[in-house]
PDB file of N, CA and C in Angstrom:
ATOM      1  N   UNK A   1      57.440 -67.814  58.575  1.00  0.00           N
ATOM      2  CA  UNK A   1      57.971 -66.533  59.001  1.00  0.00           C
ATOM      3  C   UNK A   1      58.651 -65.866  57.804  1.00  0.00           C
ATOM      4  N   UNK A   2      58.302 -64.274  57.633  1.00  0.00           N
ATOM      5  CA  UNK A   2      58.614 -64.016  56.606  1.00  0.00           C
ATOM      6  C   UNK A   2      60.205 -62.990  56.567  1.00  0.00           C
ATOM      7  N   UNK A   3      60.802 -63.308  55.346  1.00  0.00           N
ATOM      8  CA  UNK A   3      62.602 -62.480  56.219  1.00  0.00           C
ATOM      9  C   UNK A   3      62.085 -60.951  55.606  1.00  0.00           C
ATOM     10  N   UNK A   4      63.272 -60.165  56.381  1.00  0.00           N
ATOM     11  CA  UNK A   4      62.970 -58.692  56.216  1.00  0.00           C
ATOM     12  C   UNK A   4      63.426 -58.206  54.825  1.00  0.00           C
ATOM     13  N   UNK A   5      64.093 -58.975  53.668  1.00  0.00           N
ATOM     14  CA  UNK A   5      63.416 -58.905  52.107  1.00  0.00           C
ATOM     15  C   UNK A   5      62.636 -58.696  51.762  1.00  0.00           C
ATOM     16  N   UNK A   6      62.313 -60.396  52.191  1.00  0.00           N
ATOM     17  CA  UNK A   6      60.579 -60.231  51.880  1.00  0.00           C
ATOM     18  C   UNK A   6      59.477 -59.174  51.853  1.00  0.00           C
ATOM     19  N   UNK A   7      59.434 -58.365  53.468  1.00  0.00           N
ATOM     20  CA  UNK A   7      58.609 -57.660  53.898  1.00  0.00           C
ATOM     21  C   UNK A   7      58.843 -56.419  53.273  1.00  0.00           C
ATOM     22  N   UNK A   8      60.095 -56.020  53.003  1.00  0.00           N
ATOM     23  CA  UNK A   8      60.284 -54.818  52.123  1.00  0.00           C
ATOM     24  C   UNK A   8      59.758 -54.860  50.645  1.00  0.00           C
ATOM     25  N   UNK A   9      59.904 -55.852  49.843  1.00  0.00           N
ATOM     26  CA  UNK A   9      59.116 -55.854  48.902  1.00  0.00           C
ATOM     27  C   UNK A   9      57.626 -56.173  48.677  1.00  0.00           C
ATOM     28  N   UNK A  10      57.192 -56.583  49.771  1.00  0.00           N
ATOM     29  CA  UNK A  10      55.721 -56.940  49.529  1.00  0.00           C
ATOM     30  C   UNK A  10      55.322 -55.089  49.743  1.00  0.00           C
ATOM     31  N   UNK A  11      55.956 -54.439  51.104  1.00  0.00           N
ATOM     32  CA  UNK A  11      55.509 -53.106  51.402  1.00  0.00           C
ATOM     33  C   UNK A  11      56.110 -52.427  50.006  1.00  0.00           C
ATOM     34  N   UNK A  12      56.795 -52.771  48.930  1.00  0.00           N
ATOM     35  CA  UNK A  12      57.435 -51.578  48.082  1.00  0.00           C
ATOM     36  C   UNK A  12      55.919 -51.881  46.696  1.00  0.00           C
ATOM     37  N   UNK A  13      56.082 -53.055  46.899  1.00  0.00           N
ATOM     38  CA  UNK A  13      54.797 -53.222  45.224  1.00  0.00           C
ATOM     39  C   UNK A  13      53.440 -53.078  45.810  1.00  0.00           C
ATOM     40  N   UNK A  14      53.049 -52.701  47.015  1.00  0.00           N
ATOM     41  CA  UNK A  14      51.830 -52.708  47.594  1.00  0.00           C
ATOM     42  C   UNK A  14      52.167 -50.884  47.411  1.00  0.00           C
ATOM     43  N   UNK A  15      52.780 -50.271  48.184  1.00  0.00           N
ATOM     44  CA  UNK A  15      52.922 -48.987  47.712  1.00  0.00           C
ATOM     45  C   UNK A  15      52.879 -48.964  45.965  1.00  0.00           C
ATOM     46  N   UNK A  16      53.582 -49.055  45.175  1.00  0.00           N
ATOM     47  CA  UNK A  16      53.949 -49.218  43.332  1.00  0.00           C
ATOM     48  C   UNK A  16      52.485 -49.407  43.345  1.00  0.00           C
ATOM     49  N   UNK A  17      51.526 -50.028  43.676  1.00  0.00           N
ATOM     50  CA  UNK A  17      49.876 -50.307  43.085  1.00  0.00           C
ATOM     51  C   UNK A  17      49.192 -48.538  43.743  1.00  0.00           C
ATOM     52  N   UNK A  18      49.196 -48.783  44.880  1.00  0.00           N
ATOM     53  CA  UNK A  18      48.467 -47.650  44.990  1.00  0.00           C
ATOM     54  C   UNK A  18      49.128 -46.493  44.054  1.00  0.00           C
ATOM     55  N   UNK A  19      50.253 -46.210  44.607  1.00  0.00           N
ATOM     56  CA  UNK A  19      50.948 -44.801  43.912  1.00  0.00           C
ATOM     57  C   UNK A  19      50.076 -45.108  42.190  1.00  0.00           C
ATOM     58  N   UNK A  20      50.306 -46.342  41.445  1.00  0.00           N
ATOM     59  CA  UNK A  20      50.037 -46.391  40.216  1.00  0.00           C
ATOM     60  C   UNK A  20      48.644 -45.826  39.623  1.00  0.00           C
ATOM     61  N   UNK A  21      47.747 -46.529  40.798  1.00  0.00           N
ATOM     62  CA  UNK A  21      46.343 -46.133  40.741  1.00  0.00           C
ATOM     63  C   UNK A  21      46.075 -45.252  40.824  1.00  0.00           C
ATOM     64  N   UNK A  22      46.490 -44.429  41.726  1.00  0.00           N
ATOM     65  CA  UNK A  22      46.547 -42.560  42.107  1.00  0.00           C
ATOM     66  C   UNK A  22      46.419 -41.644  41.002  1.00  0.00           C
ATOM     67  N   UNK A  23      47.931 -42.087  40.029  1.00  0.00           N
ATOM     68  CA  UNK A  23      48.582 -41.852  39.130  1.00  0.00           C
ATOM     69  C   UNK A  23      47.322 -42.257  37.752  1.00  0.00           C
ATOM     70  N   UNK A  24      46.932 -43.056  37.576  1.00  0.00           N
ATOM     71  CA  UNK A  24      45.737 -43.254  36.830  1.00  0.00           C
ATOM     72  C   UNK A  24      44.867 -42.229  37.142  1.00  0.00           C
ATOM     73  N   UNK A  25      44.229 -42.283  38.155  1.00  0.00           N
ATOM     74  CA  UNK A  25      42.988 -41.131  38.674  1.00  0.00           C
ATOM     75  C   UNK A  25      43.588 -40.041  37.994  1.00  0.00           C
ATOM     76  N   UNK A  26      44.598 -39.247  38.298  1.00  0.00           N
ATOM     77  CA  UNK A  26      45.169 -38.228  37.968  1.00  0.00           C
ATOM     78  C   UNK A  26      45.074 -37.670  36.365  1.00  0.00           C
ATOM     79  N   UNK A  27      46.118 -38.329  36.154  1.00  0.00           N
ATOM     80  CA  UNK A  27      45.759 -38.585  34.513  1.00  0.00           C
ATOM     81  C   UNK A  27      44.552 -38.500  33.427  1.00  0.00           C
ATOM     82  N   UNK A  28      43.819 -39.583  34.327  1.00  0.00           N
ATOM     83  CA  UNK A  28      42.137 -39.367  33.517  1.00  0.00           C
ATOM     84  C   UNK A  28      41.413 -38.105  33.813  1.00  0.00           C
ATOM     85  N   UNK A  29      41.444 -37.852  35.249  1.00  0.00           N
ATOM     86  CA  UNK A  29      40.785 -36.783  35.800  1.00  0.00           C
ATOM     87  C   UNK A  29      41.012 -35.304  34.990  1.00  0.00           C
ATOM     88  N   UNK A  30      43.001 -35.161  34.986  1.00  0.00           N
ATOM     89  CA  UNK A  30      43.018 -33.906  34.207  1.00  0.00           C
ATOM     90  C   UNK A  30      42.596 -33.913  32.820  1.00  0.00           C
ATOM     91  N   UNK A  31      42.678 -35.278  32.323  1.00  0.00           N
ATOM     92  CA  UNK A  31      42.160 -34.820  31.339  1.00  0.00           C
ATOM     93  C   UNK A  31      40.725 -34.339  30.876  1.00  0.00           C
ATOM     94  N   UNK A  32      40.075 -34.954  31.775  1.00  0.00           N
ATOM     95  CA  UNK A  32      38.390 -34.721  31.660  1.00  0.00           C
ATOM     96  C   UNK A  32      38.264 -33.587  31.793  1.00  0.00           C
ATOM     97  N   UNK A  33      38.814 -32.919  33.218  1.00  0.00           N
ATOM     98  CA  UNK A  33      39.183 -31.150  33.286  1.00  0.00           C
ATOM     99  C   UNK A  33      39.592 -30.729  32.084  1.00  0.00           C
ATOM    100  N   UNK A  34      39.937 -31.177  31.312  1.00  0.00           N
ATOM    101  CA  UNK A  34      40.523 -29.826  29.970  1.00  0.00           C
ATOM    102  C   UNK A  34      39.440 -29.958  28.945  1.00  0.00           C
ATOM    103  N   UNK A  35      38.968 -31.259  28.730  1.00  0.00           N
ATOM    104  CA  UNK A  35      37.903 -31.655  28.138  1.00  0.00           C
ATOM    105  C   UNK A  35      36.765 -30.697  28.155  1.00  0.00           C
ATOM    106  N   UNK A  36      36.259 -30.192  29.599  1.00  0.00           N
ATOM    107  CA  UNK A  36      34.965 -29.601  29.658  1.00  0.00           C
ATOM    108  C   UNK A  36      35.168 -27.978  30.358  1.00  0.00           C
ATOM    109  N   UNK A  37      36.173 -27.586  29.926  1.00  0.00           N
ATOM    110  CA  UNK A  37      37.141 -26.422  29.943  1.00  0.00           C
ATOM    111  C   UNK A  37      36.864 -26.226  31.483  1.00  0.00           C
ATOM    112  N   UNK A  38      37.384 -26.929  32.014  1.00  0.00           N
ATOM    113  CA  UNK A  38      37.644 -26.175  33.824  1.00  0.00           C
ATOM    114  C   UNK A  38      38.125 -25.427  33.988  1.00  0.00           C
ATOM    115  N   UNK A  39      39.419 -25.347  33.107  1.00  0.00           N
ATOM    116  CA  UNK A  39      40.472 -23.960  33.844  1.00  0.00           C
ATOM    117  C   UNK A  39      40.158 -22.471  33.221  1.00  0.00           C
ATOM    118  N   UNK A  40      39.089 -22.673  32.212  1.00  0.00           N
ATOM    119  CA  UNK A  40      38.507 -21.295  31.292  1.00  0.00           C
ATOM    120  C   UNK A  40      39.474 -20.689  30.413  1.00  0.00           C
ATOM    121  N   UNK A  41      39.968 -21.480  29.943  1.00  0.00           N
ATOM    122  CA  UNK A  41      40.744 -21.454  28.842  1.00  0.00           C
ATOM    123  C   UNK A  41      39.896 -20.617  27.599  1.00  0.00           C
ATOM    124  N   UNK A  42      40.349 -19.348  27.337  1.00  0.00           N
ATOM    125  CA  UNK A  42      39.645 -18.726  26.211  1.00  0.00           C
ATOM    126  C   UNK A  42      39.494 -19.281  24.800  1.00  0.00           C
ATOM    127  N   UNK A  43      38.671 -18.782  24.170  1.00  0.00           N
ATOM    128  CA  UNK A  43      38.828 -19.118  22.511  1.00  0.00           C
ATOM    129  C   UNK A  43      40.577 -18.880  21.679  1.00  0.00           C
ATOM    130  N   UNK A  44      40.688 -19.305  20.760  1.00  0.00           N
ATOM    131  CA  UNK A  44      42.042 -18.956  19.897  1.00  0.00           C
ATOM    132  C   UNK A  44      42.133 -20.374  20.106  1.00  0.00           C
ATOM    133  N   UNK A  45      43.703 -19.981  19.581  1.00  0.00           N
ATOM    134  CA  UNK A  45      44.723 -21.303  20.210  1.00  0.00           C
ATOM    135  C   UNK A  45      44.655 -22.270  21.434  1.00  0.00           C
ATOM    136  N   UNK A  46      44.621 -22.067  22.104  1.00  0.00           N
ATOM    137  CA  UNK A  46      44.349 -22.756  23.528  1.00  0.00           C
ATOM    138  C   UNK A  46      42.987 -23.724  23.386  1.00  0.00           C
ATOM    139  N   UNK A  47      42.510 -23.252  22.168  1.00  0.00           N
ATOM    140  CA  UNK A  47      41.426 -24.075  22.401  1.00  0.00           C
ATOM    141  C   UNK A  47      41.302 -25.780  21.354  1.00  0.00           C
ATOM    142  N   UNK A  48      42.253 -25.494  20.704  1.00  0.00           N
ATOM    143  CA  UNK A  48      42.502 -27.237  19.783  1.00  0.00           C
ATOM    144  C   UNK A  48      43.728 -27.870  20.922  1.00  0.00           C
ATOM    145  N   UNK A  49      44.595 -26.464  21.645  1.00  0.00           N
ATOM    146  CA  UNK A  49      45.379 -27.420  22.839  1.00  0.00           C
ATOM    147  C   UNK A  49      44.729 -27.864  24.061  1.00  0.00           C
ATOM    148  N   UNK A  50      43.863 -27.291  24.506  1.00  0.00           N
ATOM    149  CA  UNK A  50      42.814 -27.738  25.062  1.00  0.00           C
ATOM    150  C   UNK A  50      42.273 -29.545  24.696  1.00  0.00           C
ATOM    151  N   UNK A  51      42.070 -29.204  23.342  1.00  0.00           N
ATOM    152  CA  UNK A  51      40.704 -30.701  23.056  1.00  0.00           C
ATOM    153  C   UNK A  51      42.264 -31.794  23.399  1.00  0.00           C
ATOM    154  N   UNK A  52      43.506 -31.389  22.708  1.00  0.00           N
ATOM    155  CA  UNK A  52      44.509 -32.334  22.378  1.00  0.00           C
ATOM    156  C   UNK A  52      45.335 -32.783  23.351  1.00  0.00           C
ATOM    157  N   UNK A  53      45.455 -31.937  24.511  1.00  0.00           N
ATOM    158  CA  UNK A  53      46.155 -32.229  25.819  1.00  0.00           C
ATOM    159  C   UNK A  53      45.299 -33.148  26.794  1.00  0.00           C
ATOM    160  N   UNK A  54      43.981 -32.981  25.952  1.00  0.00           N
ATOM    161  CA  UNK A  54      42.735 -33.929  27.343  1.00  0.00           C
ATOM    162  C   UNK A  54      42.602 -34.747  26.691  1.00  0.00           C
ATOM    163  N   UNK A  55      42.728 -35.058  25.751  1.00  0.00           N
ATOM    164  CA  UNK A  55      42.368 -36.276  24.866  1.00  0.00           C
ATOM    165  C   UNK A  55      44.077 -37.299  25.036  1.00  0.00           C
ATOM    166  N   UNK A  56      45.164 -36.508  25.184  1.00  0.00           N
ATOM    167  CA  UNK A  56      46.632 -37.436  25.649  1.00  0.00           C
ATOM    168  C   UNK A  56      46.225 -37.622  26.829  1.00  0.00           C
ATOM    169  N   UNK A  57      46.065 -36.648  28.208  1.00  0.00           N
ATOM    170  CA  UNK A  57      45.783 -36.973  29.299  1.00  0.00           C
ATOM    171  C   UNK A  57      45.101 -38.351  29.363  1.00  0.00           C
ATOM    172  N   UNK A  58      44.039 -38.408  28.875  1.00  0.00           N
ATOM    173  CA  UNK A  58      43.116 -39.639  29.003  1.00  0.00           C
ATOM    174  C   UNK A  58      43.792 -41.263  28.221  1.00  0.00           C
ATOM    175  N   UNK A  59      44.131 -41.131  26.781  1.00  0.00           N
ATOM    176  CA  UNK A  59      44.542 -41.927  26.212  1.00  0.00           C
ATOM    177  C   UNK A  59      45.824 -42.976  27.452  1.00  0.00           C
ATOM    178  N   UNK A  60      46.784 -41.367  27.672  1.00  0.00           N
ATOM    179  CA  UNK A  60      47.765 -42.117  28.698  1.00  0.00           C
ATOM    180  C   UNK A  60      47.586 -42.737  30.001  1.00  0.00           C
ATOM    181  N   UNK A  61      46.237 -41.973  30.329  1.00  0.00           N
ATOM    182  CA  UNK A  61      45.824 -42.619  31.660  1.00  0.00           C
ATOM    183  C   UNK A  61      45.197 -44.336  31.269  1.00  0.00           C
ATOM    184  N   UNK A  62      44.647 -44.410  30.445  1.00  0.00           N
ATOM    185  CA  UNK A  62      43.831 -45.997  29.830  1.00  0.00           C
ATOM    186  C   UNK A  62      44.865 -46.370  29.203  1.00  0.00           C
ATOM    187  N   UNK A  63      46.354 -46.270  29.117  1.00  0.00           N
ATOM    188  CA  UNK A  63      47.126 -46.981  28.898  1.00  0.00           C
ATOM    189  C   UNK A  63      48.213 -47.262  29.915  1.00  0.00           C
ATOM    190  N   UNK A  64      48.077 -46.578  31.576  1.00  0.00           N
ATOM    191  CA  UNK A  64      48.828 -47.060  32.262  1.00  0.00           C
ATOM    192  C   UNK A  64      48.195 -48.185  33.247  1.00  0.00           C
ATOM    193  N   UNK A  65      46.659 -47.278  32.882  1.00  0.00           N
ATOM    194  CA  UNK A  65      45.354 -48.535  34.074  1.00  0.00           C
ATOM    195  C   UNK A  65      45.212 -49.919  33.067  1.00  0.00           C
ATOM    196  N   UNK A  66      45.846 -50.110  32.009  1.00  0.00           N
ATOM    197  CA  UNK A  66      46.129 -51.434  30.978  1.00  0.00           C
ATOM    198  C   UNK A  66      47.757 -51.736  31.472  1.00  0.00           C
ATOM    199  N   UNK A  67      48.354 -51.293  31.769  1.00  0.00           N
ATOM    200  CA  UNK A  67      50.088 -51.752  32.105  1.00  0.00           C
ATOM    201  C   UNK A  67      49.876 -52.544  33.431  1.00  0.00           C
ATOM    202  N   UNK A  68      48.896 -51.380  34.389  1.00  0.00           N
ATOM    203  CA  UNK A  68      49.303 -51.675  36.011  1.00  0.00           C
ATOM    204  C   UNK A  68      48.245 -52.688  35.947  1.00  0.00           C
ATOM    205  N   UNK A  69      47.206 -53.036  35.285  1.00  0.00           N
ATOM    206  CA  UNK A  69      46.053 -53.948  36.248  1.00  0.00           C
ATOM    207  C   UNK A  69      46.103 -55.749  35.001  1.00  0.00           C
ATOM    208  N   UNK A  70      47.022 -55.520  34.010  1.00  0.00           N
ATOM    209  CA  UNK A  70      47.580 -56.368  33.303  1.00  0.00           C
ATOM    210  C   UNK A  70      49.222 -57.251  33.703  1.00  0.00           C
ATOM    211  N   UNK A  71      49.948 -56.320  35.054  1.00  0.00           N
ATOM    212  CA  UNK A  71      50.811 -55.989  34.859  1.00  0.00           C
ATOM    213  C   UNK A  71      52.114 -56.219  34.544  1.00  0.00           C
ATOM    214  N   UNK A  72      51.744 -55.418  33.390  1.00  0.00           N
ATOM    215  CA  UNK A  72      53.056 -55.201  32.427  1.00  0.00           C
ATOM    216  C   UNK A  72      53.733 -53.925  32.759  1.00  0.00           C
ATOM    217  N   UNK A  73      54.655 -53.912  33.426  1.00  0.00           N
ATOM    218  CA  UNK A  73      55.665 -52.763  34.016  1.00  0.00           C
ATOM    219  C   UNK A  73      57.161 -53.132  34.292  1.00  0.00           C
ATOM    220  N   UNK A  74      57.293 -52.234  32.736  1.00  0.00           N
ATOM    221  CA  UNK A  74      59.228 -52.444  32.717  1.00  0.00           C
ATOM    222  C   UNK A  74      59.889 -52.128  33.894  1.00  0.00           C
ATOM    223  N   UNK A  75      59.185 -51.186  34.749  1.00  0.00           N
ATOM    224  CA  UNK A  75      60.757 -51.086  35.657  1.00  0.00           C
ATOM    225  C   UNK A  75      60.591 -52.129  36.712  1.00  0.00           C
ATOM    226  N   UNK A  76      60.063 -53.184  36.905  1.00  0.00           N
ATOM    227  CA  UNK A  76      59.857 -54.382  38.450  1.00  0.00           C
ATOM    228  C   UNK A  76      61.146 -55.126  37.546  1.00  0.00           C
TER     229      UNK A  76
END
């Protein structure tokens, strides 16, 4: 029988995975969006912040789906 500790933390890091995973999708996703100009971002400037904001988007997303599915996560 499990005590009501217990059950709160199994329900808090079972939530922490999904939310994390979500949070991955997210991440990669916008960045792919800036990547293949979704939002129609004109020529000029916007357009090396463009390549450089989708290229962090992504980097940070393949470095949190390496924290959470390794997991290595400072705040537990």
């Amino acid at each position: 029988m499990q005590r009501d500790d217990e059950k709160k933390t199994n329900g808090t890091s079972v939530m922490r995975v999904v939310f994390g995973i979500i949070m991955i999708i997210i991440y990669v996703g916008m960045g792919v969006l800036l990547l293949i100009n979704f939002f129609d971002w004109g020529p000029g400037i916007q357009q090396w912040l463009r390549w450089i904001g989708g290229i962090a988007f992504i980097v940070y997303g393949i470095w949190r789906a390496i924290r959470q599915f390794w997991g290595i996560d400072s705040s537990l």
